[in-house]
Protein backbone atom coordinates (compact mmCIF):
# COMPACT_ATOMS: atom_id res chain seq x y z
CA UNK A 1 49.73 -20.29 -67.36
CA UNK A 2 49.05 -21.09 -63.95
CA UNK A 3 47.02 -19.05 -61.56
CA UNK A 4 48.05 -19.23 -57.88
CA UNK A 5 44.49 -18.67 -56.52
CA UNK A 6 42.12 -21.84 -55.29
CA UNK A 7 39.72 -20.82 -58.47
CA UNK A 8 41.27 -22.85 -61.27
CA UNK A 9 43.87 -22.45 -64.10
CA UNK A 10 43.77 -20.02 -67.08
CA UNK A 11 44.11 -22.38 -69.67
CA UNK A 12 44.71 -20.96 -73.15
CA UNK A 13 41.77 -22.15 -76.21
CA UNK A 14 43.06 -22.96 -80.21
CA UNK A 15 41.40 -19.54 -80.59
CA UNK A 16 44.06 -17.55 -78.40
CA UNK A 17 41.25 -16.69 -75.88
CA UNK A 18 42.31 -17.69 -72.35
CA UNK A 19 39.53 -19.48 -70.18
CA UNK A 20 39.39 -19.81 -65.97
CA UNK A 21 38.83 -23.95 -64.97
CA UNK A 22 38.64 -25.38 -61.95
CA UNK A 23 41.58 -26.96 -60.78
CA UNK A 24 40.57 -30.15 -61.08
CA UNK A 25 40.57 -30.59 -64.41
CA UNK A 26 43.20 -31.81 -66.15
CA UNK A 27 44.66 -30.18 -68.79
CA UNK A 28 43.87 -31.72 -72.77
CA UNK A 29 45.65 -31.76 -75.97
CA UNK A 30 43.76 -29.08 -76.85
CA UNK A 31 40.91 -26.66 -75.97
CA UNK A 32 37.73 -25.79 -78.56
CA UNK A 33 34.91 -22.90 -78.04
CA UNK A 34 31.98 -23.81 -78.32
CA UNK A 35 30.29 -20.91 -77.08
CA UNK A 36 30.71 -18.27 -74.55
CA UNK A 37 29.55 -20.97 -72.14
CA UNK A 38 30.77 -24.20 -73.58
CA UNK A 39 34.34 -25.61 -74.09
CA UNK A 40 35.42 -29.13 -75.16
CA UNK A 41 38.55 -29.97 -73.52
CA UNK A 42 40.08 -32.86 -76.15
CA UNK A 43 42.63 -35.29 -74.67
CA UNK A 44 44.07 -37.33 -78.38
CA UNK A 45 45.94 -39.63 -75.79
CA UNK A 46 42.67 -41.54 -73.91
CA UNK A 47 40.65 -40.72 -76.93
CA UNK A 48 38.12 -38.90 -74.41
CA UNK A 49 36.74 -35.42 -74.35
CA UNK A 50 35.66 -33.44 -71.57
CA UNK A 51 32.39 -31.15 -71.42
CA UNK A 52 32.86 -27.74 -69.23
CA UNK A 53 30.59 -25.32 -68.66
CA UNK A 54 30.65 -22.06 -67.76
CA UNK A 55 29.38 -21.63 -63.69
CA UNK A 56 28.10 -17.83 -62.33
CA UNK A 57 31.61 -17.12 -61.21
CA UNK A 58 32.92 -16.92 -64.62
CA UNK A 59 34.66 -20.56 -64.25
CA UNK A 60 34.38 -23.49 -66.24
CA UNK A 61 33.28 -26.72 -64.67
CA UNK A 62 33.93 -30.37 -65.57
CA UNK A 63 30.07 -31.49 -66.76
CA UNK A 64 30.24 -34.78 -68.71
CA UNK A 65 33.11 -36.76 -70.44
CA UNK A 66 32.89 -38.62 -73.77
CA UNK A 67 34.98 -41.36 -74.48
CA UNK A 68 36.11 -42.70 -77.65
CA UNK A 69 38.11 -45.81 -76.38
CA UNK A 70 36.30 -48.61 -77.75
CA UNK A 71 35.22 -47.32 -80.88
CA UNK A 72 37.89 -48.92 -83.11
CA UNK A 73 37.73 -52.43 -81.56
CA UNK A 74 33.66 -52.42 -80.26
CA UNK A 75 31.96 -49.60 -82.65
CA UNK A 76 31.26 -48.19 -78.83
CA UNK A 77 31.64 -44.74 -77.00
CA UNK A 78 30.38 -43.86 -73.77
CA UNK A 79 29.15 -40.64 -72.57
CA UNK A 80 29.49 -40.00 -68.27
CA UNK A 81 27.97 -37.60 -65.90
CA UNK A 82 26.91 -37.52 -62.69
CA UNK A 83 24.63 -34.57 -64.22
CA UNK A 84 22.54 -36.59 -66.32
CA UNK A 85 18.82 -35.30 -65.80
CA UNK A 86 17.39 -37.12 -68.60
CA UNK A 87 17.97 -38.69 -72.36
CA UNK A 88 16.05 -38.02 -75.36
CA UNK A 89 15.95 -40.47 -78.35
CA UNK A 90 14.94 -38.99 -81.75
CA UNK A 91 12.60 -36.03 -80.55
CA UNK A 92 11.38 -34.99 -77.58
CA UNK A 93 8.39 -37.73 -77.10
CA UNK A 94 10.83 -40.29 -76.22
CA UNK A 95 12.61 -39.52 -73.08
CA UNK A 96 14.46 -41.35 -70.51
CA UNK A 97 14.17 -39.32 -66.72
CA UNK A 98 16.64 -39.77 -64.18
CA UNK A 99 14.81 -38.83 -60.98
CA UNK A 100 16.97 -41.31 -58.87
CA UNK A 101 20.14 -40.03 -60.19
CA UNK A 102 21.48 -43.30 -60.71
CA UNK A 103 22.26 -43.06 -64.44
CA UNK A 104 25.82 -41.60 -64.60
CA UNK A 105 27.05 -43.99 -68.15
CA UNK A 106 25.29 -44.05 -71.10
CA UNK A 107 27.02 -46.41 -74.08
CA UNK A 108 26.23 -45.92 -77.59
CA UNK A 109 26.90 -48.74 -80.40
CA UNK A 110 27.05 -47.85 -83.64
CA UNK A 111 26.91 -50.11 -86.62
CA UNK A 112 27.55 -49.15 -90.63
CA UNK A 113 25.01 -52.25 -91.56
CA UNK A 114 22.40 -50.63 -88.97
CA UNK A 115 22.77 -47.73 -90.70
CA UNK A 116 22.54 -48.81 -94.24
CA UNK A 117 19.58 -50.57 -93.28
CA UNK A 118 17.91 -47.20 -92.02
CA UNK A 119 18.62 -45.68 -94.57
CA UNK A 120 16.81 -47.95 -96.74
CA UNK A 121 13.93 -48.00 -94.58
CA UNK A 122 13.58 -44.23 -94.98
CA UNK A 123 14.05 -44.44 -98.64
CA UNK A 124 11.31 -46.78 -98.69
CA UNK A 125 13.00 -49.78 -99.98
């Protein structure tokens, strides 16, 4: 369902619930809640999922993207915004600023052996 005004499309959610985003987004596969202020807008064809957020005129905004592209072939995803204010790694004491504004990518490789191997470490073993 299309609406004709300059303020986005009501785009209907798996719940039934119909949600106001800005026009530029394009429209997913499907559309999850995850709050009253958060929607993940899944696209199964580019293996990618868009982050909206709910702005103060009750529409949802394009925020971040993750992609899911390379994790078959490279054990890789990527997460990209140009909203990225900073990155924590395991708690809160490690943190990554972005005062610049010049991180927009961040890529994450994930490994089964790495894992495994933390695993043991935490065990003890």
């Amino acid at each position: 369902m299309s609406d004709p005004t300059n303020e986005g499309t009501l785009t209907e959610a798996i719940s039934g619930k119909w949600h106001r985003l800005e026009a530029s987004i394009r429209k997913g596969t499907f559309l999850i809640e995850l709050s009253d202020t958060l929607l993940l807008n899944v696209h199964v064809n580019t293996k990618s999922i868009d982050i909206l957020t709910l702005d103060n005129q009750g529409v949802f905004r394009y925020l971040a993207d993750l992609s899911f592209e390379m994790l078959d072939s490279e054990k890789k995803f990527m997460l990209h915004s140009l909203g990225i204010d900073h990155i924590h790694f395991n708690n809160r004491d490690i943190r990554v600023d972005n005062p610049n504004h010049e991180l927009s990518t961040v890529f994450v490789q994930l490994s089964l052996e790495k894992r495994k191997q933390t695993e043991q470490k935490l065990l003890g073993k």
